[in-house]
C-alpha atoms as a PDB file:
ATOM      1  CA  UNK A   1     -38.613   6.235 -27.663  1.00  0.00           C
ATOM      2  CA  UNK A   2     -36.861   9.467 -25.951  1.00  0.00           C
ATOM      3  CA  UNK A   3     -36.669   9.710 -22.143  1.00  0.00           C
ATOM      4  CA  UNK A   4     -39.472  11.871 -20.665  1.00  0.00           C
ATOM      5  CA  UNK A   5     -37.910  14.356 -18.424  1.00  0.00           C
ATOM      6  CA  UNK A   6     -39.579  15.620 -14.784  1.00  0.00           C
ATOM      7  CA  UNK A   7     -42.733  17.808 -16.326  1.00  0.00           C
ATOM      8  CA  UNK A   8     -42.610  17.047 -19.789  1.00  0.00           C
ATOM      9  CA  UNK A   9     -45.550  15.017 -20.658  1.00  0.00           C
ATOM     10  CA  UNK A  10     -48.917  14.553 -18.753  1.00  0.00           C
ATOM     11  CA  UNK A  11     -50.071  11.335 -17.134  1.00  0.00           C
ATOM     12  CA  UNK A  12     -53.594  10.240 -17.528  1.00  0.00           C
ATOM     13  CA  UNK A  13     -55.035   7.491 -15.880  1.00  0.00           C
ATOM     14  CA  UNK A  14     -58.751   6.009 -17.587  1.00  0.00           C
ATOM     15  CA  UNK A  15     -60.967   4.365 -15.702  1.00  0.00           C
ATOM     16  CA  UNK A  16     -64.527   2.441 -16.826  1.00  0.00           C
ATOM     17  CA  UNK A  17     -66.952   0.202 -14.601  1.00  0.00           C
ATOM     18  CA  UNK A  18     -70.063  -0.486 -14.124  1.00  0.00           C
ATOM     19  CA  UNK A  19     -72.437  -0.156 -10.788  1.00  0.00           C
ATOM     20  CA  UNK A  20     -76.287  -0.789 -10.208  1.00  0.00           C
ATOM     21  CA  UNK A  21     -76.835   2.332  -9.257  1.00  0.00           C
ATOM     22  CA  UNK A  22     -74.170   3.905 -11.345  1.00  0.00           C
ATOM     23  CA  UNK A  23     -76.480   7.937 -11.841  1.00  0.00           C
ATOM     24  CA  UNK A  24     -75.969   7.953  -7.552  1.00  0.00           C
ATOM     25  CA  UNK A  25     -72.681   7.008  -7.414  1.00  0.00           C
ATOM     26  CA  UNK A  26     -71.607   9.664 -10.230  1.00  0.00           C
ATOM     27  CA  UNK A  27     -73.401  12.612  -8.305  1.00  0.00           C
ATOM     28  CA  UNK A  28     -70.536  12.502  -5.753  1.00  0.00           C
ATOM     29  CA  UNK A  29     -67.929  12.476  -8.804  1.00  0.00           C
ATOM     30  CA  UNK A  30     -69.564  16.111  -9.456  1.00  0.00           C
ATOM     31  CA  UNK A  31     -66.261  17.798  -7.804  1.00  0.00           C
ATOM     32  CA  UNK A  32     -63.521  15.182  -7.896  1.00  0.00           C
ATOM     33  CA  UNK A  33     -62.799  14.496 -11.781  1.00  0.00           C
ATOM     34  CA  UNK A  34     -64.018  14.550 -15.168  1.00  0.00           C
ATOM     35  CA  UNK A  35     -66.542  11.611 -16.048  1.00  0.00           C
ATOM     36  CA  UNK A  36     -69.251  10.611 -17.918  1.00  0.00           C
ATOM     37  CA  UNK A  37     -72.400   8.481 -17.192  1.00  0.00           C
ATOM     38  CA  UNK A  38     -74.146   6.504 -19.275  1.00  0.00           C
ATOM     39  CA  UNK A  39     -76.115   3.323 -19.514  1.00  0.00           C
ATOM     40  CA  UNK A  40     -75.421   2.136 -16.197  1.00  0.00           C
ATOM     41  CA  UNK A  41     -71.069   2.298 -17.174  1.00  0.00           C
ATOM     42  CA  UNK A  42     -69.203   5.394 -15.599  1.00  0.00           C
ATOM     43  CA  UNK A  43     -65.936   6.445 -17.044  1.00  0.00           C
ATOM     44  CA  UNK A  44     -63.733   8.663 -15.133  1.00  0.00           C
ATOM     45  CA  UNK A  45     -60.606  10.717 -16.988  1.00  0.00           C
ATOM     46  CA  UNK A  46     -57.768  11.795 -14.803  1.00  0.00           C
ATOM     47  CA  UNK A  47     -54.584  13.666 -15.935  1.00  0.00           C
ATOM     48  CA  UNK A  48     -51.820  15.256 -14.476  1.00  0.00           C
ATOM     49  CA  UNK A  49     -48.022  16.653 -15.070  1.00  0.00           C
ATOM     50  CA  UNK A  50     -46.515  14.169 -12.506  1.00  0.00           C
ATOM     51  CA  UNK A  51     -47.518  11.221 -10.335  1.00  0.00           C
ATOM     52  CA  UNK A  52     -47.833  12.500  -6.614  1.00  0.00           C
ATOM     53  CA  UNK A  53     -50.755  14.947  -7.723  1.00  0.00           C
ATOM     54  CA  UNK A  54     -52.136  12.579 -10.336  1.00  0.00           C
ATOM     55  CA  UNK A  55     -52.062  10.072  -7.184  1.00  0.00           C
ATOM     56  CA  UNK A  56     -53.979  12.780  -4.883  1.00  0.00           C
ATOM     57  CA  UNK A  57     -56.972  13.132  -7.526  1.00  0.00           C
ATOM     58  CA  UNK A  58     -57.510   9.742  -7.801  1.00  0.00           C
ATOM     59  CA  UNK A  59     -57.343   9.118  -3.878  1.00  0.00           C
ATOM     60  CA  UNK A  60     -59.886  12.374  -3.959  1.00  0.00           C
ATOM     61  CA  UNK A  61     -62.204  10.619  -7.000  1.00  0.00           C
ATOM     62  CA  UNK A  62     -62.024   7.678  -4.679  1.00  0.00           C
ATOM     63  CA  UNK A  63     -62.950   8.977  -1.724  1.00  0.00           C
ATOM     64  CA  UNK A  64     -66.139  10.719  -3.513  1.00  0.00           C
ATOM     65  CA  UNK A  65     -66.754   7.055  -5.023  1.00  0.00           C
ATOM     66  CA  UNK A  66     -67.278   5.600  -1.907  1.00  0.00           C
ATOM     67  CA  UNK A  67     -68.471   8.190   0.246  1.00  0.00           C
ATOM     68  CA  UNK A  68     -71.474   8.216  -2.512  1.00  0.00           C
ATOM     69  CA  UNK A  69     -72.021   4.494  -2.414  1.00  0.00           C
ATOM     70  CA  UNK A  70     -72.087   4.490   1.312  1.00  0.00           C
ATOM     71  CA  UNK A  71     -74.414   7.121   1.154  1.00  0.00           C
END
């Protein structure tokens, strides 16, 4: 498998769970990422060309995660 070089592909980071009150918690998502909701399961789709921003969306998509659940 070839080497990626700096910028060359896109890094994606999936992410599927389940919460009680799961239409709630994805209302904060609304800004933060895509994601879907359905049947009480949210899955969240993050991508990016390197790690330090794919790293600041998904401390942003956590942030609205828990500021929503707190809420």
């Amino acid at each position: 498998m070839p080497t990626l070089r700096k910028n060359e592909g896109t890094i994606s980071l999936f992410l599927d769970f389940p919460h009680a009150d799961a239409k709630h918690i994805a209302s904060g998502l609304k800004t933060e990422s895509d994601f879907t909701e359905d049947d009480g399961i949210i899955s969240i789709s993050i991508s990016s060309n390197n790690f330090s921003d794919l790293r600041a969306i998904w401390n942003s998509t956590m942030r609205g995660i828990i500021a929503s659940e707190q809420a």
